[in-house]
Protein backbone atom coordinates (compact mmCIF):
# COMPACT_ATOMS: atom_id res chain seq x y z
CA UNK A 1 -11.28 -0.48 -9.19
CA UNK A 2 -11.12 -4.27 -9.84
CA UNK A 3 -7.81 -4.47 -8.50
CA UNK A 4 -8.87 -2.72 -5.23
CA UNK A 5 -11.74 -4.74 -5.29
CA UNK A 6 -9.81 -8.43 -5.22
CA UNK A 7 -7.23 -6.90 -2.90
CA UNK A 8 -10.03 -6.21 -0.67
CA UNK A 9 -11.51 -9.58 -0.82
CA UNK A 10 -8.30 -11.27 -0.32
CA UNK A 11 -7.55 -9.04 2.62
CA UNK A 12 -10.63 -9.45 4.42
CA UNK A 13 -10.97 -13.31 4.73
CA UNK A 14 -7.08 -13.58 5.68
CA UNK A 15 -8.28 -13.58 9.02
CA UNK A 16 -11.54 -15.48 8.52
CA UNK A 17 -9.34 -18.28 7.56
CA UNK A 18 -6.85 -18.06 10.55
CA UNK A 19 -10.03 -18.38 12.63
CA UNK A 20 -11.18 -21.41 10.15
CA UNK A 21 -8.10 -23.76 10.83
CA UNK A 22 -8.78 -23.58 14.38
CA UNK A 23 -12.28 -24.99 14.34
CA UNK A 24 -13.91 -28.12 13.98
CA UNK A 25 -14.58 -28.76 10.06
CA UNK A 26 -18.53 -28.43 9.36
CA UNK A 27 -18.85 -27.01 13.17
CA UNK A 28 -20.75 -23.51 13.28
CA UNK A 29 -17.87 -21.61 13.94
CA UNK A 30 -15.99 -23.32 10.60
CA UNK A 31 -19.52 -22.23 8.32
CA UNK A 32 -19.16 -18.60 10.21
CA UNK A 33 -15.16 -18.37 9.77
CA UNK A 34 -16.01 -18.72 5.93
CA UNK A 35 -19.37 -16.40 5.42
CA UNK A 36 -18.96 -13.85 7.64
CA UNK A 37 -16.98 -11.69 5.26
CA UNK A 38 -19.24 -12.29 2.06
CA UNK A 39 -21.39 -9.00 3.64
CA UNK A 40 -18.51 -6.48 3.71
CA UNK A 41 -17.00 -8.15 0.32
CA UNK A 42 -20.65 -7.16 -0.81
CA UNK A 43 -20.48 -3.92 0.27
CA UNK A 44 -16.89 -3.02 -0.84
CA UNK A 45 -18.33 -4.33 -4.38
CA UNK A 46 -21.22 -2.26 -4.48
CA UNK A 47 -19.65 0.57 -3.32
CA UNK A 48 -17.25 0.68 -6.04
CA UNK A 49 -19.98 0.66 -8.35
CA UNK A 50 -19.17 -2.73 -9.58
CA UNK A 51 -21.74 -5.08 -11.02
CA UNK A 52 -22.21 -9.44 -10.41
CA UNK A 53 -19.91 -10.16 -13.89
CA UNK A 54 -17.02 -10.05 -11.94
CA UNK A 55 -18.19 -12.11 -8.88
CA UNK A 56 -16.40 -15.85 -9.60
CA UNK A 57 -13.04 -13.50 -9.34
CA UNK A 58 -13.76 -11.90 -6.33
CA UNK A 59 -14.86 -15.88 -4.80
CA UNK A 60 -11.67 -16.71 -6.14
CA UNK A 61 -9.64 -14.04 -4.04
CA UNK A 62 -11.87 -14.78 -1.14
CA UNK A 63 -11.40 -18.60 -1.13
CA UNK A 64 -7.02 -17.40 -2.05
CA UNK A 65 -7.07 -15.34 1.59
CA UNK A 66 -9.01 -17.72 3.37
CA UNK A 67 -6.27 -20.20 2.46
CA UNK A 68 -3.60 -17.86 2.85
CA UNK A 69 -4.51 -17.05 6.21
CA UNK A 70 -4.75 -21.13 7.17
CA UNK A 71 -1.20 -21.62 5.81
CA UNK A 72 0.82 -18.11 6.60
CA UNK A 73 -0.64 -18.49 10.53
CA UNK A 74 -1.26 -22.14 11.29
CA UNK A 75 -2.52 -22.30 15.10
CA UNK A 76 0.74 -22.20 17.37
CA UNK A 77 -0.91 -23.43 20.56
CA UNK A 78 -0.70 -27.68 21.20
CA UNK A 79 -4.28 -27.83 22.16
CA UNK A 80 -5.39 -26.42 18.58
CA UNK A 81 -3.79 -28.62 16.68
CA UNK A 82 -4.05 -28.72 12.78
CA UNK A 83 -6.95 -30.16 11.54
CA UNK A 84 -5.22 -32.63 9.85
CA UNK A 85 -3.30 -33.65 12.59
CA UNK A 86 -7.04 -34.35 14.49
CA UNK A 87 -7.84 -36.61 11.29
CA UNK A 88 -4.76 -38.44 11.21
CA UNK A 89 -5.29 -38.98 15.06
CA UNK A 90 -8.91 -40.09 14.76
CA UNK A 91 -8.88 -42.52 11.76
């Protein structure tokens, strides 16, 4: 059940995180890419029947797919560049 609960965290916020490198860091879209999924992680959790000890493991998956999904699918399209490249270009 643990396993299927980490696998389902890290699943869920794979695309959260594609959607996160394409927005403006701090923007509302950037807060929304990364809390949307926390109420269906919830739910998965408490419908296993799993209880809060185990929640800094399931934050851990869900901050591992969030960056999976920013590296594995970086935006392809020249007018959504990386962030970084907008940093470098600013400053």
């Amino acid at each position: 059940m643990v396993l299927l609960l980490l696998t389902a965290a890290f699943v869920l916020t794979i695309p959260f995180g594609i959607w996160r490198i394409r927005t403006r860091k701090f923007s509302v879209a950037w807060f929304a890419a990364i809390h949307l999924p926390i109420p269906a992680i919830f739910l998965v959790r408490t419908g296993l029947g799993i209880g809060w000890m185990l929640i800094p493991f399931v934050i851990i998956a869900s901050i591992a797919g969030q960056m999976f999904g920013a590296r594995i699918f970086p935006p392809t399209d020249t007018k959504l560049p990386l962030r970084e490249a907008r940093q470098s270009a600013e400053g």
